[in-house]
Protein backbone atom coordinates (compact mmCIF):
# COMPACT_ATOMS: atom_id res chain seq x y z
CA UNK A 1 -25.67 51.89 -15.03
CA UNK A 2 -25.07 51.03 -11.31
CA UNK A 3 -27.45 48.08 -12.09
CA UNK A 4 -25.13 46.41 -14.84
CA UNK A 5 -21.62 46.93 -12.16
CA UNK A 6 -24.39 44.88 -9.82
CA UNK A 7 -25.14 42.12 -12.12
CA UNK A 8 -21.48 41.62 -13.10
CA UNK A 9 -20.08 41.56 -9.60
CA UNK A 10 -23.42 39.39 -8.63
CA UNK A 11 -22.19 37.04 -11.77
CA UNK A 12 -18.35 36.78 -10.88
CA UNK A 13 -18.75 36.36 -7.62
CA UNK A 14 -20.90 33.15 -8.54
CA UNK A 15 -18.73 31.90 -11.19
CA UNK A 16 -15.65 32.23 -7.95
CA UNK A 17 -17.94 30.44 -5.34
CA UNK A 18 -18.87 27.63 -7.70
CA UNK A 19 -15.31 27.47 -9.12
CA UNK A 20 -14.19 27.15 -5.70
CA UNK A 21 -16.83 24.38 -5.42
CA UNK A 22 -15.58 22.36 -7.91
CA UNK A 23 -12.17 22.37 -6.82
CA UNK A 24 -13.06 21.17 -3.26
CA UNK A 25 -14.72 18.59 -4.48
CA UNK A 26 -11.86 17.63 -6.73
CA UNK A 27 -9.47 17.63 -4.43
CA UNK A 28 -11.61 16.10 -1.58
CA UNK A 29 -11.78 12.98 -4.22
CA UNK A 30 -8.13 13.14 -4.93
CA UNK A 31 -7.99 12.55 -1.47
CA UNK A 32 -10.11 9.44 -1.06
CA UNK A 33 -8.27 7.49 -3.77
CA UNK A 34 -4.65 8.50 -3.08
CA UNK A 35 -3.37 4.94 -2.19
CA UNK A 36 0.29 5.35 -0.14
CA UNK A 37 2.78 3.02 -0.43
CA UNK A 38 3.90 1.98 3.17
CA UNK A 39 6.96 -0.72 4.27
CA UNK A 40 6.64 -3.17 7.40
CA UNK A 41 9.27 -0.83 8.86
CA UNK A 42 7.22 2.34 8.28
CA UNK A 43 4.01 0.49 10.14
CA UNK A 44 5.90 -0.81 12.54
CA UNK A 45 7.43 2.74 13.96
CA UNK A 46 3.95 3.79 14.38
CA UNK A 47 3.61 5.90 10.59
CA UNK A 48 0.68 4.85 9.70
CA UNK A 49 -3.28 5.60 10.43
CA UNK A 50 -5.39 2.82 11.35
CA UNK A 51 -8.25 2.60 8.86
CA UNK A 52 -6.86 4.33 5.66
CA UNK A 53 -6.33 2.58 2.62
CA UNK A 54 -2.35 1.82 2.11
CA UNK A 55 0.27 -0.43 0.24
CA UNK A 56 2.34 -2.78 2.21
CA UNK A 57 5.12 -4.33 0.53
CA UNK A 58 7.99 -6.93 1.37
CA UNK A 59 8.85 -10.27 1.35
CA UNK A 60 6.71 -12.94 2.27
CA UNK A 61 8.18 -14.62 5.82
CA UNK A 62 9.41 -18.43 5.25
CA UNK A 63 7.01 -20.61 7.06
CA UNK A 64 4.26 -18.29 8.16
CA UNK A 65 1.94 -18.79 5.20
CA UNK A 66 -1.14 -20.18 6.78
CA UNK A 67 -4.64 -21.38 5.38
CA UNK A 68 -8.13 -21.44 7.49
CA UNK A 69 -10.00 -24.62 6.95
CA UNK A 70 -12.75 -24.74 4.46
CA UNK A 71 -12.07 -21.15 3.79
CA UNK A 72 -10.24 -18.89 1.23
CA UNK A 73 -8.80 -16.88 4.11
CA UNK A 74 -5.16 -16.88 4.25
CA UNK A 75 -2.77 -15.33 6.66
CA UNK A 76 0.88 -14.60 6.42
CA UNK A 77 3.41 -12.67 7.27
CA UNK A 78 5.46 -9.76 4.90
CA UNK A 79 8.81 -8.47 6.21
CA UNK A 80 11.28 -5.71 5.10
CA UNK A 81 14.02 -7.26 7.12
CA UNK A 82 13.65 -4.44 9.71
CA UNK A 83 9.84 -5.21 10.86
CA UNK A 84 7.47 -8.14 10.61
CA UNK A 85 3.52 -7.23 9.90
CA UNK A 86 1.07 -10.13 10.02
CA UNK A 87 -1.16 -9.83 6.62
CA UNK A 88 -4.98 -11.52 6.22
CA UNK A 89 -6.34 -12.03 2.79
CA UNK A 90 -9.53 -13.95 1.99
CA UNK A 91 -9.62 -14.54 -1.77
CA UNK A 92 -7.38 -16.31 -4.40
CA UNK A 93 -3.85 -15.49 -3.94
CA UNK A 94 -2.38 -15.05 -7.38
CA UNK A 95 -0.25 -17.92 -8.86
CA UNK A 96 3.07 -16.53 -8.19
CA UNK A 97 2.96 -16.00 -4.56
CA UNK A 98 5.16 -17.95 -2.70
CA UNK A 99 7.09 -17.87 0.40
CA UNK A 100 10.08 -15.66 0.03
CA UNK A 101 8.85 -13.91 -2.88
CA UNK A 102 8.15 -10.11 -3.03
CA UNK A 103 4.58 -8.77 -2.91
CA UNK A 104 2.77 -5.76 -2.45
CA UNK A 105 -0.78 -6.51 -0.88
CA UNK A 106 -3.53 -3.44 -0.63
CA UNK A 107 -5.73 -2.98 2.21
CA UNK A 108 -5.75 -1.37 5.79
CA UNK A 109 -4.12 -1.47 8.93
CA UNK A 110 -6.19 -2.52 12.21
CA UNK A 111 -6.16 -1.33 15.19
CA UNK A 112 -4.40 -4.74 16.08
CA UNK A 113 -1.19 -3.96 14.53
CA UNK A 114 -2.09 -6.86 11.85
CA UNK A 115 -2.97 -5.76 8.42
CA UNK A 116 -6.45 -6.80 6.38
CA UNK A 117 -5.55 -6.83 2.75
CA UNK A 118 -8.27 -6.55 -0.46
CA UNK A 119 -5.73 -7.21 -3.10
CA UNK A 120 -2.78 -9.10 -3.22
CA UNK A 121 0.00 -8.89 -6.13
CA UNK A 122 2.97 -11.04 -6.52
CA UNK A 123 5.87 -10.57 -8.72
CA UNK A 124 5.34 -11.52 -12.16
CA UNK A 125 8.96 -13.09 -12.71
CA UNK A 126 12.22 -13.72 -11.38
CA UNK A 127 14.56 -10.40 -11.59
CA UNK A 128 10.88 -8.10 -11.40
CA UNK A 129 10.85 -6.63 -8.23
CA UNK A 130 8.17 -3.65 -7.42
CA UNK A 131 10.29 -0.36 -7.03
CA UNK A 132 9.34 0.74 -3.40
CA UNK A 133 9.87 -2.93 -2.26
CA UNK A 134 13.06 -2.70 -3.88
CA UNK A 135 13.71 0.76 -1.69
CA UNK A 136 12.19 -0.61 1.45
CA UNK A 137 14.97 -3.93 0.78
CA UNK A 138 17.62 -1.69 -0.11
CA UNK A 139 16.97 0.75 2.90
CA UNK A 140 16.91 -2.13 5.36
CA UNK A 141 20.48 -3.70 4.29
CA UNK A 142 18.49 -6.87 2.63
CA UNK A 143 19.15 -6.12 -1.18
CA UNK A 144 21.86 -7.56 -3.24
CA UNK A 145 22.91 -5.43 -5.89
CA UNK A 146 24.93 -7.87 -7.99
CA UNK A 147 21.97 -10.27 -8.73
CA UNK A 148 19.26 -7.95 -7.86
CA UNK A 149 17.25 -10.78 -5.66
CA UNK A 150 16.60 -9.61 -2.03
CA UNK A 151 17.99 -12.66 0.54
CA UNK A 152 16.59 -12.88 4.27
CA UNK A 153 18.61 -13.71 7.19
CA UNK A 154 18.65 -17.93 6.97
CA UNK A 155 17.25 -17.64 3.38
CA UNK A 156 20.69 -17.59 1.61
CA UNK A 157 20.96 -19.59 -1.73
């Protein structure tokens, strides 16, 4: 009798420890691939870990797009209206981006302050804008609710 009380305890105390196993590991990838969505403003105030895999979103700065010679490597820079974060991209930057367009690039911050970005998406048509760039915009005073298009200081039209 005392055996059979022994076996079960023996057997849920396995099915808890490798239960418990399985949701650490879970939840240990949840954490890996949780991608957070982070404005210029945000970086710039010092929010953000070096290193970890974030979303940056703005508006791409007039005039600071910026091509390396004989390379795909671009370098530009994405505002909020509130703070300015230099971006680098090597690859094909999709067909919409533009100067004064909204994007939201994925990649990390450096240790520089400047951010290196794997993936780069631009806005797909004219009254589209991605929702936390339209909160970042709206938070920094740089939204216009009648039309819905963001306008930068100088960039009035």
């Amino acid at each position: 009798m005392r055996s059979r009380k022994r076996q079960r305890l023996w057997l849920v105390s396995l099915v808890f420890v490798l239960l418990g196993g399985a949701v650490a590991l879970v939840l240990n990838a949840f954490e890996e691939n949780i991608v957070f969505f982070r404005s210029p403003k945000d970086i710039a105030a010092g929010n953000t870990e070096v290193g970890r895999l974030i979303r940056i979103g703005g508006l791409v700065e007039d005039g600071s797009l910026k091509r390396t010679a004989g390379s795909s490597e671009v370098n530009f820079n994405i505002t909020d209206g509130a703070a300015t974060i230099t971006v680098t991209y090597k690859g094909i930057l999709p067909d919409l981006f533009r100067e004064g367009q909204g994007i939201v690039a994925q990649g990390r911050l450096q240790s520089d302050g400047s951010f290196r970005a794997v993936e780069v998406l631009a806005k797909h048509d004219e009254t589209y804008m991605p929702p936390e760039v339209a909160e970042a915009l709206k938070k920094s005073g740089y939204w216009q609710d009648k039309d819905q298009k963001p306008v930068l200081k100088g960039n009035e039209k």
